[in-house]
PDB file of N, CA and C in Angstrom:
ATOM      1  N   UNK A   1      -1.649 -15.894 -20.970  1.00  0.00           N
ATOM      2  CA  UNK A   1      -0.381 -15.248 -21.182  1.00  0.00           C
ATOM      3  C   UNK A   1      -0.568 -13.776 -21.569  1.00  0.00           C
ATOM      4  N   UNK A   2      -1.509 -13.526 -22.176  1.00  0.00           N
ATOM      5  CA  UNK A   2      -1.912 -12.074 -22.667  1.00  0.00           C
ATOM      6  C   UNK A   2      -1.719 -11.228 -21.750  1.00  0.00           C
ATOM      7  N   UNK A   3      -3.090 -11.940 -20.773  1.00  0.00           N
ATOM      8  CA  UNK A   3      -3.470 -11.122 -19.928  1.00  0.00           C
ATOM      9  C   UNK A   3      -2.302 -10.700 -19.147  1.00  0.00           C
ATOM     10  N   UNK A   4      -1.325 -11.923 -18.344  1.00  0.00           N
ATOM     11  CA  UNK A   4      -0.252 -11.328 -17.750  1.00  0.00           C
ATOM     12  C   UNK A   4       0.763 -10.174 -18.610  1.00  0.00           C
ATOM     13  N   UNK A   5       0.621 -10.070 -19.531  1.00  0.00           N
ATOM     14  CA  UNK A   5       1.645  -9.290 -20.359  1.00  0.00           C
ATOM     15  C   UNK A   5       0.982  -7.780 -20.324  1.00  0.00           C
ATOM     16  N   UNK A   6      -0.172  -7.864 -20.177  1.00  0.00           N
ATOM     17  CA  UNK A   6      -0.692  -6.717 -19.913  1.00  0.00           C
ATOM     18  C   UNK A   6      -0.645  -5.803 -19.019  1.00  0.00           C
ATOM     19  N   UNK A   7      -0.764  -6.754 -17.831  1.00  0.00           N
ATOM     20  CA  UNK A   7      -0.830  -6.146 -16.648  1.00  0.00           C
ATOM     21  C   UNK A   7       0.506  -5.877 -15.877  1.00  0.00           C
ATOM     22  N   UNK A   8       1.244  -6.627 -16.314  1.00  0.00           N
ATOM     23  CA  UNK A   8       2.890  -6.495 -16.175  1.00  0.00           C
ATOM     24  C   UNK A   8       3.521  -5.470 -17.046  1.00  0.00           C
ATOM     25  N   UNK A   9       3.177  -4.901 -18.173  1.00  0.00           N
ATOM     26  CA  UNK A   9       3.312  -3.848 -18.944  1.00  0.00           C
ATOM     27  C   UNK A   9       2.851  -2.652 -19.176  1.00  0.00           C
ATOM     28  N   UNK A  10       1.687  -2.727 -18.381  1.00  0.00           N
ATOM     29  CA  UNK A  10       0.598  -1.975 -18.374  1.00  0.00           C
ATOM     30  C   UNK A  10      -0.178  -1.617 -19.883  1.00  0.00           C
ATOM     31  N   UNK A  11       0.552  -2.315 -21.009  1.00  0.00           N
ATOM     32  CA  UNK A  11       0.255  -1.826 -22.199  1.00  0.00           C
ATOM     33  C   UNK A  11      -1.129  -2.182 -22.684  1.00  0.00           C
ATOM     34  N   UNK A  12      -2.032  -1.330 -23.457  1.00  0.00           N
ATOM     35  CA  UNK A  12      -3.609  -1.454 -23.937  1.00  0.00           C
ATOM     36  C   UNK A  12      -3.161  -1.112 -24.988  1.00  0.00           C
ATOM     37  N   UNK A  13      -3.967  -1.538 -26.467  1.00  0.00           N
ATOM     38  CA  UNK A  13      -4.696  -1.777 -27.570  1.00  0.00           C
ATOM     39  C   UNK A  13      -5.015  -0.404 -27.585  1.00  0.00           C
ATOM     40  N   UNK A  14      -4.679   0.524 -28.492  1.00  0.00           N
ATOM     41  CA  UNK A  14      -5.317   1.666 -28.972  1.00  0.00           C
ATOM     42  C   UNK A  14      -6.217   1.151 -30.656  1.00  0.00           C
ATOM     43  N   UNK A  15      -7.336   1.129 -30.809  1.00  0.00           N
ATOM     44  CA  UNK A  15      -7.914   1.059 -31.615  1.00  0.00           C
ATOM     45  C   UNK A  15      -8.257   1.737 -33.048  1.00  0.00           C
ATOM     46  N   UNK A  16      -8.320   3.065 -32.243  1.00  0.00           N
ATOM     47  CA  UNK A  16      -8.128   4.923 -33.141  1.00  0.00           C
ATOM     48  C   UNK A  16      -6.895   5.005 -33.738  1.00  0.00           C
ATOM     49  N   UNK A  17      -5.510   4.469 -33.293  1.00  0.00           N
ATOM     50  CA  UNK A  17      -4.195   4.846 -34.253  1.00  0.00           C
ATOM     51  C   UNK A  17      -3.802   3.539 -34.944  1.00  0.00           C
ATOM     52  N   UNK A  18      -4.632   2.288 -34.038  1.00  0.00           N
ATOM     53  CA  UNK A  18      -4.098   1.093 -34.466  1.00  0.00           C
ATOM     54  C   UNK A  18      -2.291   0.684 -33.653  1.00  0.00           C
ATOM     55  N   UNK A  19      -2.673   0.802 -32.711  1.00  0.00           N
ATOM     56  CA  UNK A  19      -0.895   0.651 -32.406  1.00  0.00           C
ATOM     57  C   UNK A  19      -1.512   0.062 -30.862  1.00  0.00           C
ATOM     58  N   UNK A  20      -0.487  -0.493 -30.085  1.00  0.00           N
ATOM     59  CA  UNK A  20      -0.104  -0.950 -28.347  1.00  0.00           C
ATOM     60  C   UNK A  20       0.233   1.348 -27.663  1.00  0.00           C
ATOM     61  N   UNK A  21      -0.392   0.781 -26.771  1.00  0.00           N
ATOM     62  CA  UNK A  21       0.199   2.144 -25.975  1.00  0.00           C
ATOM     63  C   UNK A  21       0.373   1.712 -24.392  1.00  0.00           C
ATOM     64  N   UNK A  22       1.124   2.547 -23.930  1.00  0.00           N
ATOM     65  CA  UNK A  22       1.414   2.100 -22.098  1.00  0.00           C
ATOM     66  C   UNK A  22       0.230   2.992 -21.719  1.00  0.00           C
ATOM     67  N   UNK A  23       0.188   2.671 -20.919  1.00  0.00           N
ATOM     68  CA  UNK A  23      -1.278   3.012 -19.628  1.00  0.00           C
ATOM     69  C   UNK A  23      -0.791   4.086 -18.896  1.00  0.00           C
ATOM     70  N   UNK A  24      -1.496   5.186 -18.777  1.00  0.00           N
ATOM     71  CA  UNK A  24      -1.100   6.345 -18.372  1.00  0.00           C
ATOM     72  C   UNK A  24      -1.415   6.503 -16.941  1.00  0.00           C
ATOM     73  N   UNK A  25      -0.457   7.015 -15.952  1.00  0.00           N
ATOM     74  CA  UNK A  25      -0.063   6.770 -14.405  1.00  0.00           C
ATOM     75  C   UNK A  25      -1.769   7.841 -14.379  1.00  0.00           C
ATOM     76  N   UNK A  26      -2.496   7.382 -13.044  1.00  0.00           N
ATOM     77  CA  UNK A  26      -2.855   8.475 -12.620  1.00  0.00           C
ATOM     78  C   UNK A  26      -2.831   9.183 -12.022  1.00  0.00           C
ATOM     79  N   UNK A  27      -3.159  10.387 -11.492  1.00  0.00           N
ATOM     80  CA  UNK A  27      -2.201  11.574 -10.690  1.00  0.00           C
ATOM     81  C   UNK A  27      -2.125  11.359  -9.414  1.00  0.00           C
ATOM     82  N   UNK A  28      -2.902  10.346  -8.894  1.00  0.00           N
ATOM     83  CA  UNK A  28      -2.669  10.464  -7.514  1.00  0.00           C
ATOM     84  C   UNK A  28      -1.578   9.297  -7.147  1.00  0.00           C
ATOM     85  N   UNK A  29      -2.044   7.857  -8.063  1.00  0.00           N
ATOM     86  CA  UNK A  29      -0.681   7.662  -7.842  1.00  0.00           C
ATOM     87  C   UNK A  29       0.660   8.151  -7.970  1.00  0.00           C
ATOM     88  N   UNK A  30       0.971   9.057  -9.081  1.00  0.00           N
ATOM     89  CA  UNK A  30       2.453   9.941  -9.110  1.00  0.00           C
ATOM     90  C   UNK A  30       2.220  11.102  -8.152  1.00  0.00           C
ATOM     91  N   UNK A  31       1.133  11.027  -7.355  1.00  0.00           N
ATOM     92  CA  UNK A  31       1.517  11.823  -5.610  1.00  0.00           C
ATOM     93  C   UNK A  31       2.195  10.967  -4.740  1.00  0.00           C
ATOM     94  N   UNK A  32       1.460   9.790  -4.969  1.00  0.00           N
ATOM     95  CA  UNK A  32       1.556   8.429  -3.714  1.00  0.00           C
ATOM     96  C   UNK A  32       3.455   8.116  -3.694  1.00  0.00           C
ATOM     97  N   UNK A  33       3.758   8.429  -4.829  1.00  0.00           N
ATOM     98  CA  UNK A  33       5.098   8.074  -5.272  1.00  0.00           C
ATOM     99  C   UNK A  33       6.035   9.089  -5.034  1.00  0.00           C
ATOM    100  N   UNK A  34       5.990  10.126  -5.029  1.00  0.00           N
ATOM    101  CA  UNK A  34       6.518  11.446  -4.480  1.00  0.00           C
ATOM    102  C   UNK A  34       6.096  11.742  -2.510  1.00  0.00           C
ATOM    103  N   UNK A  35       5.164  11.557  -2.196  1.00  0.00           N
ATOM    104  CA  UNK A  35       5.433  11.209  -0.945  1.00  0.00           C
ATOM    105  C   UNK A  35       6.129  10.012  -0.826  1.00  0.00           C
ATOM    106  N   UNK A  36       6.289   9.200  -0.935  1.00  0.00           N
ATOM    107  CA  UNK A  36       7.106   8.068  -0.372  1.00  0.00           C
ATOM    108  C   UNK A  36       8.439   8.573  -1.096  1.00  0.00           C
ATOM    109  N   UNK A  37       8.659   8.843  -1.925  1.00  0.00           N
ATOM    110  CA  UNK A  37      10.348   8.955  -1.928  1.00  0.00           C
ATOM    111  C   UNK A  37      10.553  10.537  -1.033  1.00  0.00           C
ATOM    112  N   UNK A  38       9.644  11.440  -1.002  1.00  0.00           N
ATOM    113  CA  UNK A  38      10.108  12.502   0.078  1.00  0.00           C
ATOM    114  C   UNK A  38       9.561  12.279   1.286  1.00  0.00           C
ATOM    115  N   UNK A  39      10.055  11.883   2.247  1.00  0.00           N
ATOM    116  CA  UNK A  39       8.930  11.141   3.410  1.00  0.00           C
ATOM    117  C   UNK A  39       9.428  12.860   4.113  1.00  0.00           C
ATOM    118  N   UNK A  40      10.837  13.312   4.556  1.00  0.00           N
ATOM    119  CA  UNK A  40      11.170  14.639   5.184  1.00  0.00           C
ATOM    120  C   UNK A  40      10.184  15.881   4.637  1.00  0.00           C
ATOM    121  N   UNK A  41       9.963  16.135   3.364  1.00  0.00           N
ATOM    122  CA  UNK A  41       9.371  17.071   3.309  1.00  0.00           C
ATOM    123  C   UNK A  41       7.667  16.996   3.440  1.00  0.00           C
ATOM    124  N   UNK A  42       7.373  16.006   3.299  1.00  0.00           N
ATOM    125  CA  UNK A  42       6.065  15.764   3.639  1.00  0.00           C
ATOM    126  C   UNK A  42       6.020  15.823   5.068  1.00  0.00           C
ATOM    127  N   UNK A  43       6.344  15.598   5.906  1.00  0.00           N
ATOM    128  CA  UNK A  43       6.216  15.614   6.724  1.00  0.00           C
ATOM    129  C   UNK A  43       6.505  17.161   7.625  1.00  0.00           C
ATOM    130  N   UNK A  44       7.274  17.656   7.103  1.00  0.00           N
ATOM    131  CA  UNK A  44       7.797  19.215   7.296  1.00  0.00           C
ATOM    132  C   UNK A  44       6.469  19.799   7.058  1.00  0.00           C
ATOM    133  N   UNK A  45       6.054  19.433   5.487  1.00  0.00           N
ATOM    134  CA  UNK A  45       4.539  20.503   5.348  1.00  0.00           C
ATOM    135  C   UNK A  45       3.473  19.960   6.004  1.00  0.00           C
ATOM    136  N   UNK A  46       3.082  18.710   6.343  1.00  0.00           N
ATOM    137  CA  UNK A  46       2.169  18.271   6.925  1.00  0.00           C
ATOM    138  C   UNK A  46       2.197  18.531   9.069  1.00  0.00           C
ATOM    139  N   UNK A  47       2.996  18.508   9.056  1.00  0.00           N
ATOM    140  CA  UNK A  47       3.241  19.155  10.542  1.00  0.00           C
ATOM    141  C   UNK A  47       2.904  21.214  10.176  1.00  0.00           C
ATOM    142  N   UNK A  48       3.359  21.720   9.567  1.00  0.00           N
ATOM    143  CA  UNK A  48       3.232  23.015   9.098  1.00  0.00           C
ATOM    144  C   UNK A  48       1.902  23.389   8.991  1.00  0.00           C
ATOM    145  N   UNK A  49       1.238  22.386   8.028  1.00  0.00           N
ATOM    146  CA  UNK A  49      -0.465  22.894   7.889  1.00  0.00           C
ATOM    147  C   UNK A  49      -0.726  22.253   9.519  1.00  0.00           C
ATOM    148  N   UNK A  50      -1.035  21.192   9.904  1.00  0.00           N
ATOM    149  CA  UNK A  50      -1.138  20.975  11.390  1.00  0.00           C
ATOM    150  C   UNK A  50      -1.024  21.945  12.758  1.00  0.00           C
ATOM    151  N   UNK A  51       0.212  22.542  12.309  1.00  0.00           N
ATOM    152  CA  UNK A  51       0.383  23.773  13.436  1.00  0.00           C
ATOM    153  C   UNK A  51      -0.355  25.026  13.135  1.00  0.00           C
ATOM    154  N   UNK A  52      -0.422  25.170  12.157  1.00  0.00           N
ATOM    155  CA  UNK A  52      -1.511  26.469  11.281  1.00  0.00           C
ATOM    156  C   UNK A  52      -2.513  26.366  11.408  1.00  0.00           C
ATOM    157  N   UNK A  53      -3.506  25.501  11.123  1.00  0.00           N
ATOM    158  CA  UNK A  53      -4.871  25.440  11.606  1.00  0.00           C
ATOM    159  C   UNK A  53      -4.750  25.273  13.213  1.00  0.00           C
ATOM    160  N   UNK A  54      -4.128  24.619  14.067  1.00  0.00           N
ATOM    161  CA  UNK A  54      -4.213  24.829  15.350  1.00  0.00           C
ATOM    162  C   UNK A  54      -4.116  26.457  16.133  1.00  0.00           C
ATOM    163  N   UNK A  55      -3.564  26.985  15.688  1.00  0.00           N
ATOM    164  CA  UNK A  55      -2.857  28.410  15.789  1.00  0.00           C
ATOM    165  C   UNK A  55      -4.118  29.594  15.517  1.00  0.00           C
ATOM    166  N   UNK A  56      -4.516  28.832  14.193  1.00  0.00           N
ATOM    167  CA  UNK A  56      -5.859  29.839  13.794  1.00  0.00           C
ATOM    168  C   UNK A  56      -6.761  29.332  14.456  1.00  0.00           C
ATOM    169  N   UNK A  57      -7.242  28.432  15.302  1.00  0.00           N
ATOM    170  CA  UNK A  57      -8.310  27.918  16.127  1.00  0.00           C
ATOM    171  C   UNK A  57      -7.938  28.379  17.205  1.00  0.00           C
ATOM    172  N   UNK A  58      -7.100  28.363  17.808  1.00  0.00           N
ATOM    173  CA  UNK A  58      -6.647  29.390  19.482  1.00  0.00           C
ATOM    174  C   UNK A  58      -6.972  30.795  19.294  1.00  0.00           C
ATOM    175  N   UNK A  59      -6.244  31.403  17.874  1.00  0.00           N
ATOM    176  CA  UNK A  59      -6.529  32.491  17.830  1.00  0.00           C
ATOM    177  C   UNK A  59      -8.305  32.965  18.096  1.00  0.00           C
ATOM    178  N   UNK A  60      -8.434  32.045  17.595  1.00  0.00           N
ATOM    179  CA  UNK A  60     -10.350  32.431  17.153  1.00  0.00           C
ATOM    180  C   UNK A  60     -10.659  32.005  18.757  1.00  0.00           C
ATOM    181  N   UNK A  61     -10.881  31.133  19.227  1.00  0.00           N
ATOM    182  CA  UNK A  61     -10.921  30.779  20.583  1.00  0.00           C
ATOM    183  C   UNK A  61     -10.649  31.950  21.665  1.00  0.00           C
ATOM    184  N   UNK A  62      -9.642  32.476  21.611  1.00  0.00           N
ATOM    185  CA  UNK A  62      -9.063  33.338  22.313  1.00  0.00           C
ATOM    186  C   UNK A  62      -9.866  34.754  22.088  1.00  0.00           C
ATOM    187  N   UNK A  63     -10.424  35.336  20.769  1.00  0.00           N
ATOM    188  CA  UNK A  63     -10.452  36.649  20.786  1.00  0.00           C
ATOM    189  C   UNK A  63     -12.408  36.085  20.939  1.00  0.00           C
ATOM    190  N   UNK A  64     -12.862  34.621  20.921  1.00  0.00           N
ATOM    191  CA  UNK A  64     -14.185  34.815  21.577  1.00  0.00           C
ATOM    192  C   UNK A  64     -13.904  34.872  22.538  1.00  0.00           C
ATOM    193  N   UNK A  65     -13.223  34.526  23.753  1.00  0.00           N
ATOM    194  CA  UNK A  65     -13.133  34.631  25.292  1.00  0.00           C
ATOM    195  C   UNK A  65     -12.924  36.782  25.760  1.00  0.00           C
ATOM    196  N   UNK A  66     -11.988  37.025  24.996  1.00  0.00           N
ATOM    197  CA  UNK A  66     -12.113  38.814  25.074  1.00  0.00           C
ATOM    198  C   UNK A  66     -13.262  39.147  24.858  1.00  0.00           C
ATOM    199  N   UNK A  67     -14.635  38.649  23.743  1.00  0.00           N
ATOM    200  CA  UNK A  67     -15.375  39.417  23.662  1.00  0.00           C
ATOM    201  C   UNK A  67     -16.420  39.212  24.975  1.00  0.00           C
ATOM    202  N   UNK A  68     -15.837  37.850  25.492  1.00  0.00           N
ATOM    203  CA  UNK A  68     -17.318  37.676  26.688  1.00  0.00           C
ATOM    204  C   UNK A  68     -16.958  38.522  27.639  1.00  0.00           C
ATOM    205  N   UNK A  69     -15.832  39.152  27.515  1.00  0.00           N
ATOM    206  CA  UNK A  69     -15.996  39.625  29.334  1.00  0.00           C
ATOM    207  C   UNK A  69     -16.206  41.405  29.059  1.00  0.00           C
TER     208      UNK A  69
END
């Protein structure tokens, strides 16, 4: 029963104050959670960096082809 109360609460045993504390999110999950509730803007910037590095690779592509000739 503990154990489920734990893990359903996320709450741990602080030892140092003597008290229960909740379990602190870690940062990538409170990314994981912000992409999924903004799926539009993620996707806006992730198409954005996508077209940007493509853009700077033509560019570079392109001004080696000027220098060969």
């Amino acid at each position: 029963m503990e154990y489920a109360k734990d893990e359903f609460f996320k709450i741990r045993y602080n030892t140092k104050l003597n008290r229960f504390q909740m379990k602190k999110e870690a940062w990538t999950s409170r990314i994981c959670e912000k992409i999924k509730a903004h799926k539009l803007i993620t996707t806006v910037i992730l198409a954005f960096l996508v077209f940007s590095t493509i853009n700077i690779i033509m560019i570079c592509n392109f001004m080696k082809i000027l220098q060969s000739i």
